[in-house]
Protein backbone atom coordinates (compact mmCIF):
# COMPACT_ATOMS: atom_id res chain seq x y z
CA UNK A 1 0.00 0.00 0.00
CA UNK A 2 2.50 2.37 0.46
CA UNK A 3 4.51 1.59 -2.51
CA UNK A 4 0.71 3.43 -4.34
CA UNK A 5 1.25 6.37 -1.85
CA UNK A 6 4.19 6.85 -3.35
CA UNK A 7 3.64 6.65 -6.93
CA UNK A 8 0.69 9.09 -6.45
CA UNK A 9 2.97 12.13 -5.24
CA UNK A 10 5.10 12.17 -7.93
CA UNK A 11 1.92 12.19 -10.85
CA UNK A 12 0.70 15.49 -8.87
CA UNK A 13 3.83 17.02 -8.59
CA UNK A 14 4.16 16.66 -12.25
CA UNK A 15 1.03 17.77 -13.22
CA UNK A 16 1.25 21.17 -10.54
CA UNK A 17 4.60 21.74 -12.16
CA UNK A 18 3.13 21.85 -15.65
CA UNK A 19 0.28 23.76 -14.94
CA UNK A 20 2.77 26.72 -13.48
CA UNK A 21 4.94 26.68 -16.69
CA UNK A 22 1.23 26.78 -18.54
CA UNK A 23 0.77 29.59 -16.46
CA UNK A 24 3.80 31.57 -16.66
CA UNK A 25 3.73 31.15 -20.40
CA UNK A 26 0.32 32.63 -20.87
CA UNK A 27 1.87 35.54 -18.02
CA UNK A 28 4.82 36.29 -20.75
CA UNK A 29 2.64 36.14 -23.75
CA UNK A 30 0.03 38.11 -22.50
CA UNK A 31 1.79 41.55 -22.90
CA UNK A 32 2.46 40.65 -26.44
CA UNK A 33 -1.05 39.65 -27.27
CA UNK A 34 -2.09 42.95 -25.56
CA UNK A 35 0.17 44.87 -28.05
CA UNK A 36 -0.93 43.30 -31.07
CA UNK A 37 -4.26 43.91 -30.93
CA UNK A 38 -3.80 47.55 -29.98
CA UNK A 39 -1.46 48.53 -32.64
CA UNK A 40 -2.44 45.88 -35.63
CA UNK A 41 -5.63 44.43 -35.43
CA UNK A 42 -7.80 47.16 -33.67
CA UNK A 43 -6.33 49.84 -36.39
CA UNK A 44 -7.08 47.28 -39.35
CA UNK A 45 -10.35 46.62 -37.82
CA UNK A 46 -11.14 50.60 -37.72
CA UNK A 47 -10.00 51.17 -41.02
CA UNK A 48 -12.45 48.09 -42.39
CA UNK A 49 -15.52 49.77 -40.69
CA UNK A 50 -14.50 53.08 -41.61
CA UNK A 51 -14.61 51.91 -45.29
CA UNK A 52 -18.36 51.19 -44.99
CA UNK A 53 -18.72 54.86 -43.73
CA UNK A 54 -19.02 58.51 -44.94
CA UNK A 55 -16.70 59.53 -42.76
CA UNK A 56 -14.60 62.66 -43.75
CA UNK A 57 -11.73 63.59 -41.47
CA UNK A 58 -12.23 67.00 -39.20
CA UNK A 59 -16.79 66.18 -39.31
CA UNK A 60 -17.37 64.93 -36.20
CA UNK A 61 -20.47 62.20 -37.70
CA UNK A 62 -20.67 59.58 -39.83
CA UNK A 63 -22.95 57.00 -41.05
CA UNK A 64 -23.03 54.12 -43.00
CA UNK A 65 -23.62 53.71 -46.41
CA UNK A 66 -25.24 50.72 -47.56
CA UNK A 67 -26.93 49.99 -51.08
CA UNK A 68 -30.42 51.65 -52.20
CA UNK A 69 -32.26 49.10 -53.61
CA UNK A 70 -32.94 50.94 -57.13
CA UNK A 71 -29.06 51.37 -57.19
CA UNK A 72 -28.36 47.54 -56.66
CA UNK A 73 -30.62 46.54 -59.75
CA UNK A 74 -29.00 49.42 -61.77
CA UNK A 75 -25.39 48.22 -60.79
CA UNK A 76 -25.93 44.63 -61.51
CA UNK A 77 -27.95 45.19 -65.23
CA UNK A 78 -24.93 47.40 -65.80
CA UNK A 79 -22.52 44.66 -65.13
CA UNK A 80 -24.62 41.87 -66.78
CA UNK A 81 -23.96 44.27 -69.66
CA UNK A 82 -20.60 45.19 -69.50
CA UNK A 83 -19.52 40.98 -68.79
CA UNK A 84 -21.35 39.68 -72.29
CA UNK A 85 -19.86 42.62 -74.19
């Protein structure tokens, strides 16, 4: 019985150890994620939306622009047009 008592410390040990390395890991990358987001995605993100916008630098509003629904059928008998020419 006490050879099991013994074989059971070790296991949880292990297991505690790994779980602190897991956690220092995520500790060390978390700056880095931080950073990333802030100065690439976020700004790529921005600049997506903004491109569905009106938005004119120094106006403080801005609204999106979507398609009218006499412009859509307009746009795509144009382009039928234009592709079997």
């Amino acid at each position: 019985m006490a050879s099991v008592v013994s074989m059971a410390a070790p296991h949880d040990s292990a297991v505690a150890h790994r779980r602190s390395e897991a956690r220092i890991a995520w500790m060390l990358v978390l700056p880095a994620m931080i950073l990333l987001f802030l100065f690439v995605l976020l700004p790529v993100a921005s600049v997506i939306m903004l491109g569905f916008t009106d938005f004119e630098l120094g106006y403080g509003k801005f609204r999106f622009v979507g398609e009218h629904p006499a412009l859509n059928a307009t746009c795509s008998n144009v382009a039928i047009e234009n592709a079997s020419w």
